[in-house]
Protein backbone atom coordinates (compact mmCIF):
# COMPACT_ATOMS: atom_id res chain seq x y z
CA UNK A 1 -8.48 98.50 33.58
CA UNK A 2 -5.76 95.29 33.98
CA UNK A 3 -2.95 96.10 32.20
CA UNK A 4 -1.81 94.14 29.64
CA UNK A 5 1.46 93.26 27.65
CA UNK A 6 1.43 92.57 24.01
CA UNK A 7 4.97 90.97 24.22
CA UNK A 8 5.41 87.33 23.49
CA UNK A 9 5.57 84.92 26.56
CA UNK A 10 7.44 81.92 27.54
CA UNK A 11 5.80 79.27 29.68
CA UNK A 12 6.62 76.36 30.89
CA UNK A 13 4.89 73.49 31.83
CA UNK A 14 5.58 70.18 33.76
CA UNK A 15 2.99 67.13 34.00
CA UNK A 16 3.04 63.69 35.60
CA UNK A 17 1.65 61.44 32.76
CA UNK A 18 0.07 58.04 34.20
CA UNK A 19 -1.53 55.56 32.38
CA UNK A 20 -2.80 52.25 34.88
CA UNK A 21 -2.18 50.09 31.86
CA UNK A 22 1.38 50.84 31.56
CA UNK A 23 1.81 50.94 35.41
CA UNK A 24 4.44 53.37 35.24
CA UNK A 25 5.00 56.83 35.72
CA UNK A 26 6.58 59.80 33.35
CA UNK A 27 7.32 63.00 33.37
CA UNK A 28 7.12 65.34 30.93
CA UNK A 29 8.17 69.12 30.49
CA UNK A 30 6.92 71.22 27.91
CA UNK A 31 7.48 75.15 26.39
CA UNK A 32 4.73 77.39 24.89
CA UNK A 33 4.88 80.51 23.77
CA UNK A 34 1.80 82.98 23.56
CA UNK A 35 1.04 86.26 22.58
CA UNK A 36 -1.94 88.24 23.41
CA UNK A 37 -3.44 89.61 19.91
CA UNK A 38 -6.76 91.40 21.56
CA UNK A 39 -5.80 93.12 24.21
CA UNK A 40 -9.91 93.84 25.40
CA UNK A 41 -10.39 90.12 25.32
CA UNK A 42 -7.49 89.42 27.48
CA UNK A 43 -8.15 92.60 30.10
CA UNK A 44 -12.27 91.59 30.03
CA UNK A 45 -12.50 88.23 28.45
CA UNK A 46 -10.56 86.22 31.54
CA UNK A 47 -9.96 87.11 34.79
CA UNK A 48 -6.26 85.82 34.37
CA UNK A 49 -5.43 84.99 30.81
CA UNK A 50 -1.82 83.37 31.31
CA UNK A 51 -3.63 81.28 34.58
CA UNK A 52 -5.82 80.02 32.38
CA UNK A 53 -4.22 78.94 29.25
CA UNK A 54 -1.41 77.70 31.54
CA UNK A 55 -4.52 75.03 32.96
CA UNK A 56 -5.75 74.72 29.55
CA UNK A 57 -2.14 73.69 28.06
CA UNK A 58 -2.04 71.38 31.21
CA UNK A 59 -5.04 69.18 30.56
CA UNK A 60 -4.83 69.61 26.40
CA UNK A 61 -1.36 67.80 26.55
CA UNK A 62 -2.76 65.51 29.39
CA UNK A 63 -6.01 64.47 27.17
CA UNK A 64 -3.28 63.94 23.92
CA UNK A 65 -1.37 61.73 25.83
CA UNK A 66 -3.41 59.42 27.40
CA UNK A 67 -4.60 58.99 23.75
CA UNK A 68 -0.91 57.18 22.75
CA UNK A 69 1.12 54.43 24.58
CA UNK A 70 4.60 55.82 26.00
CA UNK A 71 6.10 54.27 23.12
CA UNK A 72 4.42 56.57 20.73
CA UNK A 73 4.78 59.29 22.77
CA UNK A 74 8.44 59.67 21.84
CA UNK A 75 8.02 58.98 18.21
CA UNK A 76 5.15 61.46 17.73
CA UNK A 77 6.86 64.43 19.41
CA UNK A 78 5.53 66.60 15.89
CA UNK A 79 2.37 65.37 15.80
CA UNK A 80 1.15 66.03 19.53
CA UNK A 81 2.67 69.44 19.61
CA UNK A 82 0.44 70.33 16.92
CA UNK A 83 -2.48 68.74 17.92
CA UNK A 84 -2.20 70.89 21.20
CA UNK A 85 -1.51 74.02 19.92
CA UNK A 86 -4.56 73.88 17.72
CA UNK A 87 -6.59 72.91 20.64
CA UNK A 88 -5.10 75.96 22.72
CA UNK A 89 -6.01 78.46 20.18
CA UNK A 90 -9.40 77.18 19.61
CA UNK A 91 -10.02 77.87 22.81
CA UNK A 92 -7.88 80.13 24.07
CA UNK A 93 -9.27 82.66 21.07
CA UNK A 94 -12.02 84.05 23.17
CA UNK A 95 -9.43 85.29 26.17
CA UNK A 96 -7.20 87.33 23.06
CA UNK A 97 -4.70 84.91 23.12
CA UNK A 98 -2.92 82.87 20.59
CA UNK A 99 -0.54 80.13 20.81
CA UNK A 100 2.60 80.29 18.27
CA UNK A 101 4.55 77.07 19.58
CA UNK A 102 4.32 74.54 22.11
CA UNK A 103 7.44 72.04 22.48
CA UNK A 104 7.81 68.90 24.05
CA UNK A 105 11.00 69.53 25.69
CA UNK A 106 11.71 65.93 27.47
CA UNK A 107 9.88 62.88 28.37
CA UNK A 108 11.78 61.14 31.71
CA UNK A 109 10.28 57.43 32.07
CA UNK A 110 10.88 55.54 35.47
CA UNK A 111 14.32 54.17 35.39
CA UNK A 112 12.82 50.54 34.95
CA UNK A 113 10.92 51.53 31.74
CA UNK A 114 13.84 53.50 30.13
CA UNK A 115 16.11 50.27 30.46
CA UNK A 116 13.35 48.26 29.20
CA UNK A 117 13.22 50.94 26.30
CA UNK A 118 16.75 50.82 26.00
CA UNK A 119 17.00 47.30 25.15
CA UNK A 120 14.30 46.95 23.14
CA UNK A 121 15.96 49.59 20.63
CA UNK A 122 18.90 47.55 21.10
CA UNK A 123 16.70 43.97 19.97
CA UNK A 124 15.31 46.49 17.21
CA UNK A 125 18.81 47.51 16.25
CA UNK A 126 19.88 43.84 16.38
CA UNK A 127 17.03 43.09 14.09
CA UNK A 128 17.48 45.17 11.41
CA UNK A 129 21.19 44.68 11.34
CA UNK A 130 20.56 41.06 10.92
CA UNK A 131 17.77 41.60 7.80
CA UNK A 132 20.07 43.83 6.38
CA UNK A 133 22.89 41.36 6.61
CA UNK A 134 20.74 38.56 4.91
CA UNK A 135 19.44 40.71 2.48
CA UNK A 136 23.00 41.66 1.51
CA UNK A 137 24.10 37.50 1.38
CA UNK A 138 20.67 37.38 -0.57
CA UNK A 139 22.20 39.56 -3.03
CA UNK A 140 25.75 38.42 -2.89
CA UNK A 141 24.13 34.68 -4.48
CA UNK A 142 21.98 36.47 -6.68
CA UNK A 143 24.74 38.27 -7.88
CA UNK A 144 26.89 35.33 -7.80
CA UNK A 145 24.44 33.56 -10.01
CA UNK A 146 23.90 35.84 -12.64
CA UNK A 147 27.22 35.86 -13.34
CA UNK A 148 27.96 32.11 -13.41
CA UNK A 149 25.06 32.38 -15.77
CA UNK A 150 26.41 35.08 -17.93
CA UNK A 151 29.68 33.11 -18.05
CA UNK A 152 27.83 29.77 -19.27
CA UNK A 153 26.21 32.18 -21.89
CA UNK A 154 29.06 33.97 -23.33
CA UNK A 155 30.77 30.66 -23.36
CA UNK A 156 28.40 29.10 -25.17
CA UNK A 157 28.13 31.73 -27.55
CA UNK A 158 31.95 31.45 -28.09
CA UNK A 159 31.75 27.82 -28.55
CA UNK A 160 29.07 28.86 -31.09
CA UNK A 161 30.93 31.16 -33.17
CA UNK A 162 33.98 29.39 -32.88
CA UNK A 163 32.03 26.21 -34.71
CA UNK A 164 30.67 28.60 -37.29
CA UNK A 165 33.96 30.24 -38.10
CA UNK A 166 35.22 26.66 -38.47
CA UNK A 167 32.46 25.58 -40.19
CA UNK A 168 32.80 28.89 -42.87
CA UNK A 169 36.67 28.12 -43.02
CA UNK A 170 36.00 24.36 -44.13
CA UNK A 171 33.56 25.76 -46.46
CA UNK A 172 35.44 28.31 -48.06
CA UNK A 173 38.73 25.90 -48.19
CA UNK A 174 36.06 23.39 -49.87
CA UNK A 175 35.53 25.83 -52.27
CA UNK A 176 39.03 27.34 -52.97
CA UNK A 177 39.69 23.62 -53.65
CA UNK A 178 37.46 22.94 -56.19
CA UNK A 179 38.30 26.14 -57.95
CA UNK A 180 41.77 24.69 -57.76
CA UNK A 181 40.47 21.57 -59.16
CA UNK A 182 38.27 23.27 -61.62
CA UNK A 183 41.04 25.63 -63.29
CA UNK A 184 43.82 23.20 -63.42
CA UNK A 185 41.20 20.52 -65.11
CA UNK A 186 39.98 23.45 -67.52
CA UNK A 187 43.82 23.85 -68.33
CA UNK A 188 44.20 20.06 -68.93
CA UNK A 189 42.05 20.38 -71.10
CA UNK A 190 43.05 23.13 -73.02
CA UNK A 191 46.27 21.73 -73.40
CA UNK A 192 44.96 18.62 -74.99
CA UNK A 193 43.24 20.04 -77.50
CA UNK A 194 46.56 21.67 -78.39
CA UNK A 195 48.83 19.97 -81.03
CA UNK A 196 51.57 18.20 -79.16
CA UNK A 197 48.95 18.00 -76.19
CA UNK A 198 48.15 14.00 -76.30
CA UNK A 199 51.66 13.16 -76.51
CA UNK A 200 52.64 15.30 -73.22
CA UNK A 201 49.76 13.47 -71.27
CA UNK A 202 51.06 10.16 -72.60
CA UNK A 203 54.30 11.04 -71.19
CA UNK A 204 52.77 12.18 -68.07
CA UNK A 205 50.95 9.16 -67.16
CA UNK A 206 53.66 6.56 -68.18
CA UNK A 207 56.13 8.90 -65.73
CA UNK A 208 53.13 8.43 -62.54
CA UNK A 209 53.01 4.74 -63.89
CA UNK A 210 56.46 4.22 -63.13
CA UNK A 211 56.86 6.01 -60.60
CA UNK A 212 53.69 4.12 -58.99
CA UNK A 213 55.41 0.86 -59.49
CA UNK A 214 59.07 2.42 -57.98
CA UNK A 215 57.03 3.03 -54.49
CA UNK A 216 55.46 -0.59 -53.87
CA UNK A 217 58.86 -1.81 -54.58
CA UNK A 218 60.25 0.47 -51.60
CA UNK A 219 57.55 -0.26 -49.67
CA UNK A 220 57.34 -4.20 -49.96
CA UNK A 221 59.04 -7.44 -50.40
CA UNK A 222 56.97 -8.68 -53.11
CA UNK A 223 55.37 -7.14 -56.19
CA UNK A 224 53.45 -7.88 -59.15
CA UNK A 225 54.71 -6.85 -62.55
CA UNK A 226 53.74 -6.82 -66.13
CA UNK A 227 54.62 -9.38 -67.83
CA UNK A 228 56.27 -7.61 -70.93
CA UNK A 229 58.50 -5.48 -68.74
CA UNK A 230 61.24 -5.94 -71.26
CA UNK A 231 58.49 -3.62 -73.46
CA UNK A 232 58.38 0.05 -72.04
CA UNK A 233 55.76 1.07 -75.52
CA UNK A 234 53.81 -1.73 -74.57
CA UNK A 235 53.75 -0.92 -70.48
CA UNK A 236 52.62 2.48 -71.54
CA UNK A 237 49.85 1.68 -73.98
CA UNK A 238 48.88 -0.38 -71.33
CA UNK A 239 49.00 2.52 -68.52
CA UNK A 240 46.56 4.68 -71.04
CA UNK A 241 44.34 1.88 -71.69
């Protein structure tokens, strides 16, 4: 009977990928790691189990990659090593063998392709560093315009309140007047229904008469007076009339 180890194993692999459409060579190395779970299937099954998934693994990782572009191949380390280690086991079932991992370890382009490579992350660096640098002057002016608009709008409101706070002050000064007005002509008239109250208010306007006829004689060089001057009874009947 072969004898058989159900230890975990470690192989490694290394392939020459080449696709004529790229025109370019790569190497890549690779890790799996297998255990035998049916140790009849791998004594009888196979002549050489670890021979055989070792050429399996080979042409499984050969058949994913010529599926991508070397450009993909980098970016879809995840996906392939999956994709292989399901095809492994599917086949690899049958010899008592399962595959718990397989790693793409590195890919080594031709020195020509990795500079390429190289500077077209570099243009793709460039790139992005310039969208995000216009996206954040594109938001600078945004931001710059909202808030010359907010300013016109809180000015304006301002200016709004400002003309309705004046406007409330005239009205409420308009008002205080004419209760001014109102109370001091209500107490006019209370006094003149009092006794002595006509004679006061005579007295009162003949004073404002005078005293009207004392400023236009500051103010000008020439004047017109009543004739009867020489008659203050008769200037104040006249003043009441």
């Amino acid at each position: 009977m072969p004898r058989t180890t159900m230890e975990r194993s470690t192989l490694a692999l290394v392939l020459t990928r080449s696709r004529p459409t790229e025109r370019c060579n790569s190497t890549v190395r690779a890790c799996f790691h297998l255990q035998i779970v049916d140790p009849f299937l791998a004594s009888y099954g196979v002549e050489n189990p670890l021979f055989a998934v070792v050429q399996l693994a080979q042409t499984t990782m050969r058949s994913e990659l010529g599926k991508i572009t070397l450009d993909k191949t980098f970016e879809e380390r995840d996906t392939l090593n999956s994709n292989i280690v399901k095809s492994i086991n599917e086949a690899a079932t049958a010899w008592g063998l399962e595959c718990l991992r397989y790693e793409i370890r590195d890919i080594s382009p031709p020195a020509g392709v990795r500079a390429a490579m190289e500077m077209q992350a570099e243009a793709e660096r460039r790139k992005r560093a310039k969208i995000l640098e216009s996206e954040g002057q594109k938001q600078s002016t945004i931001n710059v315009s909202e808030g010359e608009k907010q300013m016109v709008i809180l000015a304006s409101e301002a200016s709004m309140k400002q003309r309705i706070n004046q406007a409330m002050g005239e009205a409420e000064a308009i008002l205080r007047t004419s209760e001014a007005t109102a109370t001091g002509l209500r107490t006019i008239a209370k006094s003149l229904n009092e006794k002595s109250g006509p004679d006061a208010a005579t007295l009162r306007v003949a004073d404002s008469y005078l005293q009207a006829f004392k400023a236009i004689a500051k103010e000008g060089n020439t004047m017109l007076l009543p004739a009867n001057m020489a008659d203050p009874a008769s200037m104040v009947a006249q003043a009441m009339s």
